[in-house]
C-alpha atoms as a PDB file:
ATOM      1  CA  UNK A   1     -91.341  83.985-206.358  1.00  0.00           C
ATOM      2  CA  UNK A   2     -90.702  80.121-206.708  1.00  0.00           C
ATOM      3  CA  UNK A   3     -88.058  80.002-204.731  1.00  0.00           C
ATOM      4  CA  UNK A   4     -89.678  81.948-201.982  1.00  0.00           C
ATOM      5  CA  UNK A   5     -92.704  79.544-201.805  1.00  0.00           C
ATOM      6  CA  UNK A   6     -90.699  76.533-201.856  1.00  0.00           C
ATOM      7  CA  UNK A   7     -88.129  77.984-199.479  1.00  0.00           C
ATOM      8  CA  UNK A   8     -91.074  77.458-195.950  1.00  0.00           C
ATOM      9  CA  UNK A   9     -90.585  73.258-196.745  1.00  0.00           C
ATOM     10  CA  UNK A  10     -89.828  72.393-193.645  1.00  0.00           C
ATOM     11  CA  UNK A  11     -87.228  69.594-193.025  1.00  0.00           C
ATOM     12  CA  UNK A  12     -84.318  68.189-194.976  1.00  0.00           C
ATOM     13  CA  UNK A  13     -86.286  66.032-197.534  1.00  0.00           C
ATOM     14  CA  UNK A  14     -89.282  67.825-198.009  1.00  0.00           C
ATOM     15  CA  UNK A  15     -89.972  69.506-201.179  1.00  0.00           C
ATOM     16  CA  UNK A  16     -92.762  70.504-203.845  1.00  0.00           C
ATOM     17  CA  UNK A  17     -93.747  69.266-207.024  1.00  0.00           C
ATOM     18  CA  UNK A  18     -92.881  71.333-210.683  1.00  0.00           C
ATOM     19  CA  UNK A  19     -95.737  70.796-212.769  1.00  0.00           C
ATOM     20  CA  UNK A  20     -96.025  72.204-216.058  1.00  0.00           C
ATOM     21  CA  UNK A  21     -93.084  74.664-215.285  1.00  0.00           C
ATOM     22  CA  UNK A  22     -95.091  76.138-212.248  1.00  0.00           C
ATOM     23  CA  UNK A  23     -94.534  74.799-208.396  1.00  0.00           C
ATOM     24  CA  UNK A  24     -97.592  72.711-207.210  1.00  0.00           C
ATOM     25  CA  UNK A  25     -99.206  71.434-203.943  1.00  0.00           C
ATOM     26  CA  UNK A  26     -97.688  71.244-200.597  1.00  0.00           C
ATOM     27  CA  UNK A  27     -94.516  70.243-198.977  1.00  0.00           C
ATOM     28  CA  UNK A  28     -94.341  66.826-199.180  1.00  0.00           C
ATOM     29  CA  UNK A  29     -92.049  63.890-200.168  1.00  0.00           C
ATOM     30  CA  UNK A  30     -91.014  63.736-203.379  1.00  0.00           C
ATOM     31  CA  UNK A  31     -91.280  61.007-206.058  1.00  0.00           C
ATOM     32  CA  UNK A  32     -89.039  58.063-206.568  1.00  0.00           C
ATOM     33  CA  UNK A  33     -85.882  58.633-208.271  1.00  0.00           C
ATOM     34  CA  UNK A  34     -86.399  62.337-207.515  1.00  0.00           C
ATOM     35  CA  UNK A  35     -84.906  64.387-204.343  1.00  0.00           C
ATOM     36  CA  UNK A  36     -85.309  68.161-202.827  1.00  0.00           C
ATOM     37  CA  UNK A  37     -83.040  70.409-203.928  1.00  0.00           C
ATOM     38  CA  UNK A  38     -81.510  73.424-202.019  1.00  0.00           C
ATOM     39  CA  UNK A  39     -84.756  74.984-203.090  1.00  0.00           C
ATOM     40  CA  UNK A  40     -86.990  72.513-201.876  1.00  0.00           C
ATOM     41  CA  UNK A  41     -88.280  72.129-205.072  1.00  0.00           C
ATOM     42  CA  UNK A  42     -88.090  67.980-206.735  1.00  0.00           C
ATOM     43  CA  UNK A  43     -85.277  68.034-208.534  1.00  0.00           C
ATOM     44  CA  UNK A  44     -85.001  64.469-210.941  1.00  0.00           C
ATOM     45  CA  UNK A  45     -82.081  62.534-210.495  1.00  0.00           C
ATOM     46  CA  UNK A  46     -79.450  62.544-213.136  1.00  0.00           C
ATOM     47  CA  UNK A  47     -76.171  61.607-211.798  1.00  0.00           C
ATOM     48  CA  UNK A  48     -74.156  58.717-212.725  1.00  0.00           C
ATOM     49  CA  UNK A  49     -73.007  57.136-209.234  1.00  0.00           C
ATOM     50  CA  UNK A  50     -69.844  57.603-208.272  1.00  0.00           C
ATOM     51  CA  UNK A  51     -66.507  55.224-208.535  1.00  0.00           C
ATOM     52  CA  UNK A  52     -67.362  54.564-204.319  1.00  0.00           C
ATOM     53  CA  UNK A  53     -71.067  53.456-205.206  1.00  0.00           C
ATOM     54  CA  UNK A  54     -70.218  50.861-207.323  1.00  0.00           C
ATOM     55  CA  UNK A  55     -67.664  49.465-205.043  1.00  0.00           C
ATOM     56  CA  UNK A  56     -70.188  49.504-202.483  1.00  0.00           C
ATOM     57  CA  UNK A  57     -72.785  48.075-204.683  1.00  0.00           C
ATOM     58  CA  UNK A  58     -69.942  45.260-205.758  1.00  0.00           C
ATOM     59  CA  UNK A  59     -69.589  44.736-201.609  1.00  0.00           C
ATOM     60  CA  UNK A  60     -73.222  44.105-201.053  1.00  0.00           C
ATOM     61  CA  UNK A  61     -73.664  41.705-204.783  1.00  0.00           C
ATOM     62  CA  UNK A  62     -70.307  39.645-203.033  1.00  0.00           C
ATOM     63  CA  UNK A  63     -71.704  39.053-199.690  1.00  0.00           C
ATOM     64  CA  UNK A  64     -74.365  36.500-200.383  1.00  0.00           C
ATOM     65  CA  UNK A  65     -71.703  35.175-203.186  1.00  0.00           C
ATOM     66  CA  UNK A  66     -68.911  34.407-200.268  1.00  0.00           C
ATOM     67  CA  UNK A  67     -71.712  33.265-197.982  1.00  0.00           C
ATOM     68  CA  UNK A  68     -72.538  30.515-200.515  1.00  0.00           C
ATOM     69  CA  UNK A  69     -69.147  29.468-200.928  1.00  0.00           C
ATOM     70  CA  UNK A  70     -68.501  29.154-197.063  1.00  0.00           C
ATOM     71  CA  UNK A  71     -71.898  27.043-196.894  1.00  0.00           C
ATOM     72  CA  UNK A  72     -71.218  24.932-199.883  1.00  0.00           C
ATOM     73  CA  UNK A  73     -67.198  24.169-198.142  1.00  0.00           C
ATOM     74  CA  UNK A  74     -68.170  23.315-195.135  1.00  0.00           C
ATOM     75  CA  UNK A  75     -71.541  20.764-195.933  1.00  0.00           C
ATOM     76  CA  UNK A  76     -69.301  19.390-198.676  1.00  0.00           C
ATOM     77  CA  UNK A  77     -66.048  19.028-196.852  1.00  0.00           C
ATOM     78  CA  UNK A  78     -64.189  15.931-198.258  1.00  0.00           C
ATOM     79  CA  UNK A  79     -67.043  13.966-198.674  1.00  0.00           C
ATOM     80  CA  UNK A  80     -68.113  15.151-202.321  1.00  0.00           C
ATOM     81  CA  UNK A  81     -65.630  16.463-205.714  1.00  0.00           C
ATOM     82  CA  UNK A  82     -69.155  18.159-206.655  1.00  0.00           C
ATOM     83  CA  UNK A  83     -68.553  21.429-204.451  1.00  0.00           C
ATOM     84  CA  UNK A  84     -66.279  23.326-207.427  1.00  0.00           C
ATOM     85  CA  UNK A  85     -69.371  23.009-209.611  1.00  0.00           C
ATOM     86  CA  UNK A  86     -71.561  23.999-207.094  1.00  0.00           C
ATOM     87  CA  UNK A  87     -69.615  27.261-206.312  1.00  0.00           C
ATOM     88  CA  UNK A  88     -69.771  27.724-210.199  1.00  0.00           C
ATOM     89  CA  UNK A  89     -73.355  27.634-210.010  1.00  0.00           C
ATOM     90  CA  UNK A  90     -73.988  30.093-206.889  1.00  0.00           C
ATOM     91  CA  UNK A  91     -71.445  32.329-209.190  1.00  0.00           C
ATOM     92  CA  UNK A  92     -73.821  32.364-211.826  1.00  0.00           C
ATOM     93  CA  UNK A  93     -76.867  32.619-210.070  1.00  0.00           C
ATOM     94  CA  UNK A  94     -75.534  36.120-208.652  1.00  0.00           C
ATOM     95  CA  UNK A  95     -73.818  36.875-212.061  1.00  0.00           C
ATOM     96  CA  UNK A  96     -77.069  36.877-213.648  1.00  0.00           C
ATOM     97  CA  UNK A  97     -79.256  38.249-210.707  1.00  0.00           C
ATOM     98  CA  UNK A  98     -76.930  41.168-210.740  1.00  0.00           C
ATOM     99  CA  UNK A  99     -77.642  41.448-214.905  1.00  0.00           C
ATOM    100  CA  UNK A 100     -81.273  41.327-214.421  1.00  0.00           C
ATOM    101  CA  UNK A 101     -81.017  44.017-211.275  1.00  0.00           C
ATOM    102  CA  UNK A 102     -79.314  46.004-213.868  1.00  0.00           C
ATOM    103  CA  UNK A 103     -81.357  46.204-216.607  1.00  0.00           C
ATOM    104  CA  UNK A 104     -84.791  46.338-214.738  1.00  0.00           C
ATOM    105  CA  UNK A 105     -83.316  49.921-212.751  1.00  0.00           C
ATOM    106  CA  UNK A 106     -84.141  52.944-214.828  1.00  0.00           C
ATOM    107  CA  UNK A 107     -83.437  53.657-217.181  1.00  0.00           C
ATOM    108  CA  UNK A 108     -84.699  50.265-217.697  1.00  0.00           C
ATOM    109  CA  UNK A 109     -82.725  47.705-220.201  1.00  0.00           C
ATOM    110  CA  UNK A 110     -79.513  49.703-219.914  1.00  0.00           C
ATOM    111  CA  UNK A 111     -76.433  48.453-217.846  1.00  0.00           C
ATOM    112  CA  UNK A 112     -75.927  51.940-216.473  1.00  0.00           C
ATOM    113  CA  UNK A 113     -78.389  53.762-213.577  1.00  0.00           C
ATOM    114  CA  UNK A 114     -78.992  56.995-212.478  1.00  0.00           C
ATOM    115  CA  UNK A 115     -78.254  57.870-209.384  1.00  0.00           C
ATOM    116  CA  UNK A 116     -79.080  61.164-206.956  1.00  0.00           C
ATOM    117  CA  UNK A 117     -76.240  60.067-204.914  1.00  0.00           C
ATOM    118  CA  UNK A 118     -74.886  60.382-201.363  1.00  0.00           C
ATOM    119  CA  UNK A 119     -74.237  63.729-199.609  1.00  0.00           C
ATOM    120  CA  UNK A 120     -74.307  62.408-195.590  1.00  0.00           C
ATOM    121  CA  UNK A 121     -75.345  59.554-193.494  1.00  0.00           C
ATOM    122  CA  UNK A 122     -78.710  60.865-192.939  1.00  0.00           C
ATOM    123  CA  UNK A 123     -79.388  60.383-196.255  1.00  0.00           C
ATOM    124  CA  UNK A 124     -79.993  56.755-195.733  1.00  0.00           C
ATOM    125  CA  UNK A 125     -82.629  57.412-192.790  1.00  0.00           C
ATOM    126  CA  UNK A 126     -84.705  60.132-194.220  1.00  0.00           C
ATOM    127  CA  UNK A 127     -87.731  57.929-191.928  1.00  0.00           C
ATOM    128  CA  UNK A 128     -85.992  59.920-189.007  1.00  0.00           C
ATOM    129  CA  UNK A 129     -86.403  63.164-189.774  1.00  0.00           C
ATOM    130  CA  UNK A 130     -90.181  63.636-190.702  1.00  0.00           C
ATOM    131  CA  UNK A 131     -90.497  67.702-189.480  1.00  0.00           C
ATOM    132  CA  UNK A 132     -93.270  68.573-187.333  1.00  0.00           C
ATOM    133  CA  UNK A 133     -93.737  72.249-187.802  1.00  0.00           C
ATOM    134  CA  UNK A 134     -96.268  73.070-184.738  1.00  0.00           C
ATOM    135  CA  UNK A 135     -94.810  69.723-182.749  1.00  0.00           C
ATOM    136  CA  UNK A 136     -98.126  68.274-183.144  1.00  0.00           C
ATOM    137  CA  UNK A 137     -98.515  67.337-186.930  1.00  0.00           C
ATOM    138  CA  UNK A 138     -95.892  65.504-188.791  1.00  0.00           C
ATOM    139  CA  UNK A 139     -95.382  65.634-192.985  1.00  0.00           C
ATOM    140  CA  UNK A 140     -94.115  62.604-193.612  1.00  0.00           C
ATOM    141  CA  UNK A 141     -91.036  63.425-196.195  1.00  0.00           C
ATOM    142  CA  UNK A 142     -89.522  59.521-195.970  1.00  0.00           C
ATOM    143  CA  UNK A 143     -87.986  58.393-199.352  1.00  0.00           C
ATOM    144  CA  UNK A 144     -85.332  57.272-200.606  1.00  0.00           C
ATOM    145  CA  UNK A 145     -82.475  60.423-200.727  1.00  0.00           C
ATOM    146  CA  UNK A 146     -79.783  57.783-201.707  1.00  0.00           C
ATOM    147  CA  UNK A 147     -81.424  56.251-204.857  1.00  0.00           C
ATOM    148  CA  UNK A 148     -81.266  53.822-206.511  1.00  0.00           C
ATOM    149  CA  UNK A 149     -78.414  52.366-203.797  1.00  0.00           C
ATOM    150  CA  UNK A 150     -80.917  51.537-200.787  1.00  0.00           C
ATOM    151  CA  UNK A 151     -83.441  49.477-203.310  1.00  0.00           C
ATOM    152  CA  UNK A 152     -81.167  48.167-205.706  1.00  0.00           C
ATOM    153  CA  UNK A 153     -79.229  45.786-202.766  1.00  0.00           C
ATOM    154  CA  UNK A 154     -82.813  44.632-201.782  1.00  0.00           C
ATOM    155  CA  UNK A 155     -83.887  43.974-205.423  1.00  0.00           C
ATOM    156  CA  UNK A 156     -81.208  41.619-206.450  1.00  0.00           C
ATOM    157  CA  UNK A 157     -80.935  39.863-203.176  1.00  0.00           C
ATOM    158  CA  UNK A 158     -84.849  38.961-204.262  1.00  0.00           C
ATOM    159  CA  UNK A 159     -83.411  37.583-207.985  1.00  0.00           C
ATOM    160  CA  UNK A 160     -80.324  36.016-206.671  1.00  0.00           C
ATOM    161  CA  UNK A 161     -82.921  33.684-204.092  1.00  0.00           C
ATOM    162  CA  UNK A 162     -85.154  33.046-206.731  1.00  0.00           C
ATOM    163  CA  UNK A 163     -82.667  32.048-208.787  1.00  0.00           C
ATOM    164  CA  UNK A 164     -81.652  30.008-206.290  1.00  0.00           C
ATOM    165  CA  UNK A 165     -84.446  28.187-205.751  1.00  0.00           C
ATOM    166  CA  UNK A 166     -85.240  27.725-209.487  1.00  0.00           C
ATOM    167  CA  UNK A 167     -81.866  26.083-210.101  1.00  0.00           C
ATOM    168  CA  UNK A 168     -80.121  24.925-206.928  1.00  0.00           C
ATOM    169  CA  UNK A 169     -82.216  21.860-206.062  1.00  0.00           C
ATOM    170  CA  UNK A 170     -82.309  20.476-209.150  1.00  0.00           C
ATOM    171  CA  UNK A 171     -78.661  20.908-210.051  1.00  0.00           C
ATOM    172  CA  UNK A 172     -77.454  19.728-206.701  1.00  0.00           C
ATOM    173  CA  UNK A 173     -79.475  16.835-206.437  1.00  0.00           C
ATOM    174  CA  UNK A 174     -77.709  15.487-209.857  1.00  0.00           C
ATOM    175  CA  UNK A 175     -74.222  16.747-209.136  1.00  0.00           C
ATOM    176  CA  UNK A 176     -73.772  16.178-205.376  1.00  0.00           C
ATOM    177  CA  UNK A 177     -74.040  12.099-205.774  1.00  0.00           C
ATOM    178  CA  UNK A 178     -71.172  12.053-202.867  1.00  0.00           C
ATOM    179  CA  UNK A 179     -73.199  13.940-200.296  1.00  0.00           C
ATOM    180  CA  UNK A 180     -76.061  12.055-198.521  1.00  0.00           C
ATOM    181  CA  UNK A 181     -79.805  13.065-198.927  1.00  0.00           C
ATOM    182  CA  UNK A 182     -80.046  15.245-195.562  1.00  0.00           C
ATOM    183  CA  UNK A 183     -76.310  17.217-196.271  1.00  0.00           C
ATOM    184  CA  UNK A 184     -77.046  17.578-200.022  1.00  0.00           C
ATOM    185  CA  UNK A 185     -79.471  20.523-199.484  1.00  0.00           C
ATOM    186  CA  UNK A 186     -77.707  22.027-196.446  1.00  0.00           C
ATOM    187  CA  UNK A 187     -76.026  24.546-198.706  1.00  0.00           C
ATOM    188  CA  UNK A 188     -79.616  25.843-199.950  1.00  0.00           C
ATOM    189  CA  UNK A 189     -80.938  25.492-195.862  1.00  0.00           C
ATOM    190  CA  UNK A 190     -78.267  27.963-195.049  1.00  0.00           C
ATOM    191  CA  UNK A 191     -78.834  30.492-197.955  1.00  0.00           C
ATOM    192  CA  UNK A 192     -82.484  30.622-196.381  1.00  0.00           C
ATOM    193  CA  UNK A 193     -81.276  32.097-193.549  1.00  0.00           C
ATOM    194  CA  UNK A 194     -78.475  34.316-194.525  1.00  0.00           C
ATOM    195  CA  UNK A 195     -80.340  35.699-197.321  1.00  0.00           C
ATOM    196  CA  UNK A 196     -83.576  37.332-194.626  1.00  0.00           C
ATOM    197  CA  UNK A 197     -80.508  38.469-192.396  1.00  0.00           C
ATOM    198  CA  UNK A 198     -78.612  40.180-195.231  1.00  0.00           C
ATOM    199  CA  UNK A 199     -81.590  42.267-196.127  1.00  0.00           C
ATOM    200  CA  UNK A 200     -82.393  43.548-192.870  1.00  0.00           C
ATOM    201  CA  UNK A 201     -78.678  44.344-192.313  1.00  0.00           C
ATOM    202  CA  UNK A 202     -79.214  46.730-195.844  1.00  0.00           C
ATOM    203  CA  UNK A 203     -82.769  48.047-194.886  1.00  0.00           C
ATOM    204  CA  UNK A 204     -81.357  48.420-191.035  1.00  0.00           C
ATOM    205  CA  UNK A 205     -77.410  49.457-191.332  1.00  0.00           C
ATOM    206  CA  UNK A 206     -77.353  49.999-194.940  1.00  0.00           C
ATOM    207  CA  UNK A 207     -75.748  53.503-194.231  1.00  0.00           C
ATOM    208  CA  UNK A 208     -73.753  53.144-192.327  1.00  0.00           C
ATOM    209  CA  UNK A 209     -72.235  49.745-193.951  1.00  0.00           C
ATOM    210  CA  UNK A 210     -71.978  52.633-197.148  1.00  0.00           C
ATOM    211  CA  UNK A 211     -68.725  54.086-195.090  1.00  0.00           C
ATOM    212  CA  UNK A 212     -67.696  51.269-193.408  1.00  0.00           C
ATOM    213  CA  UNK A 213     -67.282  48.643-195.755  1.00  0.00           C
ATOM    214  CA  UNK A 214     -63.310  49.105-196.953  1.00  0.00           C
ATOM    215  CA  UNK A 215     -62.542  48.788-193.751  1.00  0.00           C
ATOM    216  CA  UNK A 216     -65.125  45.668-192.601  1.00  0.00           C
ATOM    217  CA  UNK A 217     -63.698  44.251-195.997  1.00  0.00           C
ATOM    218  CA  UNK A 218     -59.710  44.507-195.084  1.00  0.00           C
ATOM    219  CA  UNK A 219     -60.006  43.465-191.451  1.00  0.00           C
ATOM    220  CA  UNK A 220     -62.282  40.121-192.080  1.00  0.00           C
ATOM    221  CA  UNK A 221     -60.616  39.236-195.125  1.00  0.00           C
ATOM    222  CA  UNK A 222     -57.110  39.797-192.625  1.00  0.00           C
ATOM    223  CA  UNK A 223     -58.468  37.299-189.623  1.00  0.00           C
ATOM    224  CA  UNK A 224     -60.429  34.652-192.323  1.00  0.00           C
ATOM    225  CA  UNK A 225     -56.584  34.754-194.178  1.00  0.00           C
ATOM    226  CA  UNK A 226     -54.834  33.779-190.758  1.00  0.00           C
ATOM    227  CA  UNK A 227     -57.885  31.370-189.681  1.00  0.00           C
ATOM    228  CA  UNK A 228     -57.245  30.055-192.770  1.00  0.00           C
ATOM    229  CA  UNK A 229     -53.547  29.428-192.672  1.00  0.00           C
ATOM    230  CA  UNK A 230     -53.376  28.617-189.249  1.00  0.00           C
ATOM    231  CA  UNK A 231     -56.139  25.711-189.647  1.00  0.00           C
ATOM    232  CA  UNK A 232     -54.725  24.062-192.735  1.00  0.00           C
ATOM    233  CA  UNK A 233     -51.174  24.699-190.806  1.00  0.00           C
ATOM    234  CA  UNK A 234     -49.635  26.492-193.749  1.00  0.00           C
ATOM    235  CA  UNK A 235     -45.895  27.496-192.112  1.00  0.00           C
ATOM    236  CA  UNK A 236     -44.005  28.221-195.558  1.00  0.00           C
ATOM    237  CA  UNK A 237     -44.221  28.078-199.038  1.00  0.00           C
ATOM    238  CA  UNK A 238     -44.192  24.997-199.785  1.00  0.00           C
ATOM    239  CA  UNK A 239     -46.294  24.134-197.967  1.00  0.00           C
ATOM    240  CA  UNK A 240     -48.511  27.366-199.464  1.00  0.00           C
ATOM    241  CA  UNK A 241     -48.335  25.117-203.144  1.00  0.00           C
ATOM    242  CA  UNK A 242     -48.793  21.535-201.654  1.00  0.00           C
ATOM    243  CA  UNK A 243     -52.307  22.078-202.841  1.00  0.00           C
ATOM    244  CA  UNK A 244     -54.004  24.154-205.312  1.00  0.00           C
ATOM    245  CA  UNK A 245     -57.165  24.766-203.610  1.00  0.00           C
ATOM    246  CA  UNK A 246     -54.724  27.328-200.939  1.00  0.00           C
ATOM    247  CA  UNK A 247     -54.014  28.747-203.705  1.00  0.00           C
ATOM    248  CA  UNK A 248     -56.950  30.008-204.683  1.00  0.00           C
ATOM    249  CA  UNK A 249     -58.118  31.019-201.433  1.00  0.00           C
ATOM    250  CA  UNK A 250     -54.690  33.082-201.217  1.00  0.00           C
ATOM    251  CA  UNK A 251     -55.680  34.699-204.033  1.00  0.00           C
ATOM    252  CA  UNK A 252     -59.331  35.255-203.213  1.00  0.00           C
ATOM    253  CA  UNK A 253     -58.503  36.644-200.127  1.00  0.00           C
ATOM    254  CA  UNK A 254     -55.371  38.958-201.723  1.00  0.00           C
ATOM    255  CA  UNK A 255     -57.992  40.266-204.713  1.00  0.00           C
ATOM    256  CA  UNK A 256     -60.120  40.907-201.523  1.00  0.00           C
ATOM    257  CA  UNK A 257     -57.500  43.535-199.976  1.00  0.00           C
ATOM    258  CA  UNK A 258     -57.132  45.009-203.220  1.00  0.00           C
ATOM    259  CA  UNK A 259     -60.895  45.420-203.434  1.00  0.00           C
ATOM    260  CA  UNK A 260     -60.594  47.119-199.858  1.00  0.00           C
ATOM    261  CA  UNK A 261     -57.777  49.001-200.289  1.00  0.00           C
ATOM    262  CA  UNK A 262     -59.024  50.982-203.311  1.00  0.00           C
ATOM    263  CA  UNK A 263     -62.406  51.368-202.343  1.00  0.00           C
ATOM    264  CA  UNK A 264     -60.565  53.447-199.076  1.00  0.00           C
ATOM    265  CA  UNK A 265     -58.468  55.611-201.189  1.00  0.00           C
ATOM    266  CA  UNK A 266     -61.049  56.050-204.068  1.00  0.00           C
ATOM    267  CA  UNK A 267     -58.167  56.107-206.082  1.00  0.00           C
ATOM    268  CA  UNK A 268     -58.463  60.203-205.950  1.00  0.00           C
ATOM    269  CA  UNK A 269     -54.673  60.337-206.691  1.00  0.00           C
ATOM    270  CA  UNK A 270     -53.118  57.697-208.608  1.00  0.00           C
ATOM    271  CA  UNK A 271     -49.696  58.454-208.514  1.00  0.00           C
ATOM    272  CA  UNK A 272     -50.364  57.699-204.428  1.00  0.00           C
ATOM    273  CA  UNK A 273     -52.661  55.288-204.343  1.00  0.00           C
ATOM    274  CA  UNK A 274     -51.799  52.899-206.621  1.00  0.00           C
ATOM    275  CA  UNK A 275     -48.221  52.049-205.177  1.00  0.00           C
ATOM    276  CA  UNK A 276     -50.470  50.651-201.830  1.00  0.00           C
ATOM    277  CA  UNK A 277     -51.695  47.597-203.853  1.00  0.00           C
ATOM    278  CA  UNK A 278     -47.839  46.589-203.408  1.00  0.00           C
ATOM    279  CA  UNK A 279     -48.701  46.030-199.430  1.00  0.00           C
ATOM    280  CA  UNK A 280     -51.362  43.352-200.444  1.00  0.00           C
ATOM    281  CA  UNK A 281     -49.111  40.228-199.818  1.00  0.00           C
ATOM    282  CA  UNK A 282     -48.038  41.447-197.351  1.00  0.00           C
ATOM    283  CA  UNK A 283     -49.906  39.575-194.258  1.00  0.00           C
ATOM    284  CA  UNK A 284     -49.632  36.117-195.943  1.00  0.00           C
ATOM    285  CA  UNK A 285     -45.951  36.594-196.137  1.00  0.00           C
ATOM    286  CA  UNK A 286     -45.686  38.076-192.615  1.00  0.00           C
ATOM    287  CA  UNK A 287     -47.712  34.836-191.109  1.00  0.00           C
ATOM    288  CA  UNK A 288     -45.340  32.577-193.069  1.00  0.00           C
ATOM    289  CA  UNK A 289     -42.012  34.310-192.634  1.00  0.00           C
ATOM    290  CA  UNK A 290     -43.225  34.203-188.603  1.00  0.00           C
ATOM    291  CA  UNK A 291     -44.372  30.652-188.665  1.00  0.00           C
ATOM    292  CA  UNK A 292     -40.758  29.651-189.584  1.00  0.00           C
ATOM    293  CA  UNK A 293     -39.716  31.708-186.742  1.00  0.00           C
ATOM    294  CA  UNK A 294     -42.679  29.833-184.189  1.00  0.00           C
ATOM    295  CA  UNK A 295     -42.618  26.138-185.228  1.00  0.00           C
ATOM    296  CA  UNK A 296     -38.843  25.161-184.152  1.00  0.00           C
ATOM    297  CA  UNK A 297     -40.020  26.855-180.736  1.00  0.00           C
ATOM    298  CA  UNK A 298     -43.299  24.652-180.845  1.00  0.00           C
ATOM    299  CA  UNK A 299     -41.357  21.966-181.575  1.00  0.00           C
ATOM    300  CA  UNK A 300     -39.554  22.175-178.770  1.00  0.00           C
ATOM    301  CA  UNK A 301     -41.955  22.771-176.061  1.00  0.00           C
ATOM    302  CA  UNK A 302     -43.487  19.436-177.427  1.00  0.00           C
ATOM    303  CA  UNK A 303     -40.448  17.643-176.765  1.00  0.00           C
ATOM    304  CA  UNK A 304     -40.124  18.850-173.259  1.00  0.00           C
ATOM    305  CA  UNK A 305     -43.481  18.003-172.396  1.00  0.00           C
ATOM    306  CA  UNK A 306     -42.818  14.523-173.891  1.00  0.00           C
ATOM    307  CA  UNK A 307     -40.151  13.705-171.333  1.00  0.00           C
END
């Protein structure tokens, strides 16, 4: 008999209420944290997300993370030795953002979430496909199917700027002594307008970024590695470990790759999977075993326009 009632919810997200054991009121949307089942009945969601929704969730937490980095480079430049703890502090603003983002998603003070998890892309745009039965009245069914992954990105963007703006201008202002008045804030200018563009690209594209990120992740992380090289004219390997800083941006952008290259093969067979982390070196040694190959032919075409 239940399922019979439920079964005339029209729609892909509509559903009914249990109450008490017994199905209640009328098709509707269903509470948060809750989602229709095949019955069209709310079903509460239990599931622990999956191995791909973390490394999703760990894209989204690293995006404003890299953004600050890039900001904090390029106002610093030469001009200030301040910027390593600076990046140490926009590290632990969105360290601890990401804690309290944690522990304030049910259940609430525990680092682990419940999740009702990600069956297809419509999923993450339940707004467009409020059902109109008679094509004049529409039962508005809009929540969110993907929880908690469509909130959660929007809640600890919120911590990580006011964390930002608790600490940031007080820290800077007594560590970046090298910087002038007007560039010593430019870090925390920038962050105001990344961090309003970041959250309509997750309320906006947040979906479809959800499939697309391993392979948004390997391609920038590819072209930023060549600008990279290219700019600080890095054409072999000792050049590579003139300076420690390329280091770490080698490695930054080769624990990137890894990041990507798992998060596409979900690491469903091991035995298969695992062996492709070997290809992660692999561009940074093509560019430099080519730029050996380039530079005696650059060389020349210098000389010849010399004479």
């Amino acid at each position: 008999m239940t399922v019979a009632i439920s079964s005339t919810c029209p729609g892909l997200y509509c559903g009914r209420i249990i109450t008490n054991g017994s199905v209640e009121g009328e098709c509707g949307v269903c509470p948060r944290g809750e989602r229709a089942n095949l019955q069209k009945i709310c079903e509460r969601c239990t599931k622990s997300p999956e191995l791909y929704d973390w490394l999703y969730l760990g894209f989204m937490a690293m995006l404003p993370l890299v953004l600050h980095w890039f900001f904090i480079e390029w106002y610093s430049g030469k001009k200030s030795s301040s910027a390593l703890l600076q990046h140490l502090i926009a590290m632990l603003e969105c360290s601890v953002s990401a804690v309290f983002t944690l522990l304030v998603t049910e259940p609430v003070g525990n680092f682990s979430i419940r999740s009702c998890g990600v069956q297809m892309l419509s999923d993450w745009y339940t707004m467009l496909y409020n059902p109109s039965p008679d094509y004049i009245n529409t039962v508005h069914c809009t929540q969110e199917a993907v929880y908690p992954l469509y909130t959660i990105v929007l809640i600890y963007y919120a911590f990580c700027l006011v964390l930002m703006m608790l600490l940031r201008p007080l820290l800077v202002k007594k560590i970046a002594c090298g910087l002038g008045k007007s560039d010593r804030f430019k870090s925390i200018y920038a962050a105001l307008y990344f961090f309003p563009i970041l959250t309509v690209l997750q309320a906006v594209g947040g979906g479809l970024l959800y499939y697309a990120f391993p392979y948004l992740m390997l391609v920038l992380s590819l072209v930023t590695l060549a600008v990279y090289m290219s700019a600080s004219e890095i054409q072999s390997f000792k050049n590579l470990l003139a300076k420690k800083k390329r280091l770490v941006v080698l490695f930054s952008h080769w624990l990137l790759h890894a990041y990507g290259i798992i998060s596409i093969s979900r690491l469903d067979k091991l035995e298969q999977d695992l062996p492709l982390l070997a290809l992660v070196p692999g561009p940074a040694l093509f560019y430099i075993a080519t730029a050996k190959f380039t530079e005696p032919s650059r060389i020349l075409s210098e000389a010849g326009n010399g004479h």
